[in-house]
Protein backbone atom coordinates (compact mmCIF):
# COMPACT_ATOMS: atom_id res chain seq x y z
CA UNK A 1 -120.01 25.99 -114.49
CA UNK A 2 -120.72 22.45 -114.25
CA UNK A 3 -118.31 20.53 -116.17
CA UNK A 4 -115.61 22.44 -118.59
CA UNK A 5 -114.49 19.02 -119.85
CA UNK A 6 -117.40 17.97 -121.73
CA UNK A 7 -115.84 14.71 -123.07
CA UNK A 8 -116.23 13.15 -119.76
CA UNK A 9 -119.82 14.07 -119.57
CA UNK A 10 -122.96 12.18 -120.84
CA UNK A 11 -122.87 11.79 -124.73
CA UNK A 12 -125.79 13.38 -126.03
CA UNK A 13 -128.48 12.19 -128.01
CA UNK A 14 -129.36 15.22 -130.02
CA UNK A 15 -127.95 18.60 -130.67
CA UNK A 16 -129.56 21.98 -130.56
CA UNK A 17 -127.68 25.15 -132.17
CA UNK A 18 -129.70 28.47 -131.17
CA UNK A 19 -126.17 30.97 -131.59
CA UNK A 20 -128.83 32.87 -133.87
CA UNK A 21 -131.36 33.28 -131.25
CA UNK A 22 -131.93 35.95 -128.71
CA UNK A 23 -134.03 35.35 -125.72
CA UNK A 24 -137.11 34.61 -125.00
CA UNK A 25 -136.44 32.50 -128.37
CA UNK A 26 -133.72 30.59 -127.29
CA UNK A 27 -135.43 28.45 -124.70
CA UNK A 28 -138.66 28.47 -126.78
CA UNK A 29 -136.18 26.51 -129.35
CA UNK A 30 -135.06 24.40 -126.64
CA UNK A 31 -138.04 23.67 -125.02
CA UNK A 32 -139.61 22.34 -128.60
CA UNK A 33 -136.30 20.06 -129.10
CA UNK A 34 -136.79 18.90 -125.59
CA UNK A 35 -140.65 17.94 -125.77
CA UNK A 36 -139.81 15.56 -128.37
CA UNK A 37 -137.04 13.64 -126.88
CA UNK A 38 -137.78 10.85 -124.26
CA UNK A 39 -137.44 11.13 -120.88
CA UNK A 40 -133.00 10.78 -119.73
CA UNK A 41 -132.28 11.63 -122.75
CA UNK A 42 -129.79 14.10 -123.30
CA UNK A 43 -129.86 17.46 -125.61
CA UNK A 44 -126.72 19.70 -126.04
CA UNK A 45 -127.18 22.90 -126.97
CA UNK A 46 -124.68 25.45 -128.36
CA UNK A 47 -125.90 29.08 -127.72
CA UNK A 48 -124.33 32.96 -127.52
CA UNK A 49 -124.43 35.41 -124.71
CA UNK A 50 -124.70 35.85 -121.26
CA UNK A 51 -128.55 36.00 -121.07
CA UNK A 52 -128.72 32.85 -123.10
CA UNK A 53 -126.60 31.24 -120.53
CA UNK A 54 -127.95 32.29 -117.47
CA UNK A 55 -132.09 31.82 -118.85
CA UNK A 56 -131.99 28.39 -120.77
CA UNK A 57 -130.66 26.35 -117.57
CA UNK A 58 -132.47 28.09 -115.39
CA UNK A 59 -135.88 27.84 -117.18
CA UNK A 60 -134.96 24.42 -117.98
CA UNK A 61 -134.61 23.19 -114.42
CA UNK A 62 -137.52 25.08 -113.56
CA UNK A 63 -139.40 22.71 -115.83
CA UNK A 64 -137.40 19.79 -114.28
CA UNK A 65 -134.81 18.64 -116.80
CA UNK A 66 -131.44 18.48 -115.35
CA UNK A 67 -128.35 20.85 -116.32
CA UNK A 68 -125.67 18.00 -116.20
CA UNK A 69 -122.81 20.46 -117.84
CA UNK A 70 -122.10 24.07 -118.79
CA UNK A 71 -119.14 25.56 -120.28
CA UNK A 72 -118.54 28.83 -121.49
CA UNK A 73 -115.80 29.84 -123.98
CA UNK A 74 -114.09 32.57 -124.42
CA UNK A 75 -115.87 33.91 -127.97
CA UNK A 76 -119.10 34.01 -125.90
CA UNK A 77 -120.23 30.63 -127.07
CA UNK A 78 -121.86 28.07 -124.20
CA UNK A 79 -121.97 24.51 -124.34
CA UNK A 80 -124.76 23.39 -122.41
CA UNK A 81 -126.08 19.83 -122.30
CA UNK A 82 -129.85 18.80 -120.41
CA UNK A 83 -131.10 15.68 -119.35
CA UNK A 84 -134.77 15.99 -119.72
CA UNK A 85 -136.74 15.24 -117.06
């Protein structure tokens, strides 16, 4: 994890809640939020599960947005927040 103290991190500029979402769905979601945002700004996303949290960052920087804090909690919910690229 990145950053567990997310008030010290980047405020974001739009919010994203796919805890209703399995994968592949989850970053499809994401990916359509982050297309229409300009380029630095930042999207937090709240999702569930482990796959969630291991796929959406990873796909994300793969597409070269930037992960700039991930935190997990302990009912399964992440806390994720991109910068897109």
């Amino acid at each position: 994890m990145l950053s567990p103290d997310l008030s010290q991190t980047n405020t974001p500029d739009d919010t994203l809640d796919i805890t209703g979402e399995t994968c592949p769905m989850t970053y499809v979601r994401t990916r359509l939020k982050l297309d229409r945002m300009a380029s630095g700004q930042i999207l937090e996303v709240r999702l569930r599960g482990a796959d969630a949290a291991q796929n959406v960052p990873r796909t994300a920087m793969a597409q070269g947005h930037m992960v700039v804090s991930q935190h997990r909690f302990d009912d399964g919910i992440t806390i994720l927040r991109l910068r897109r690229g």
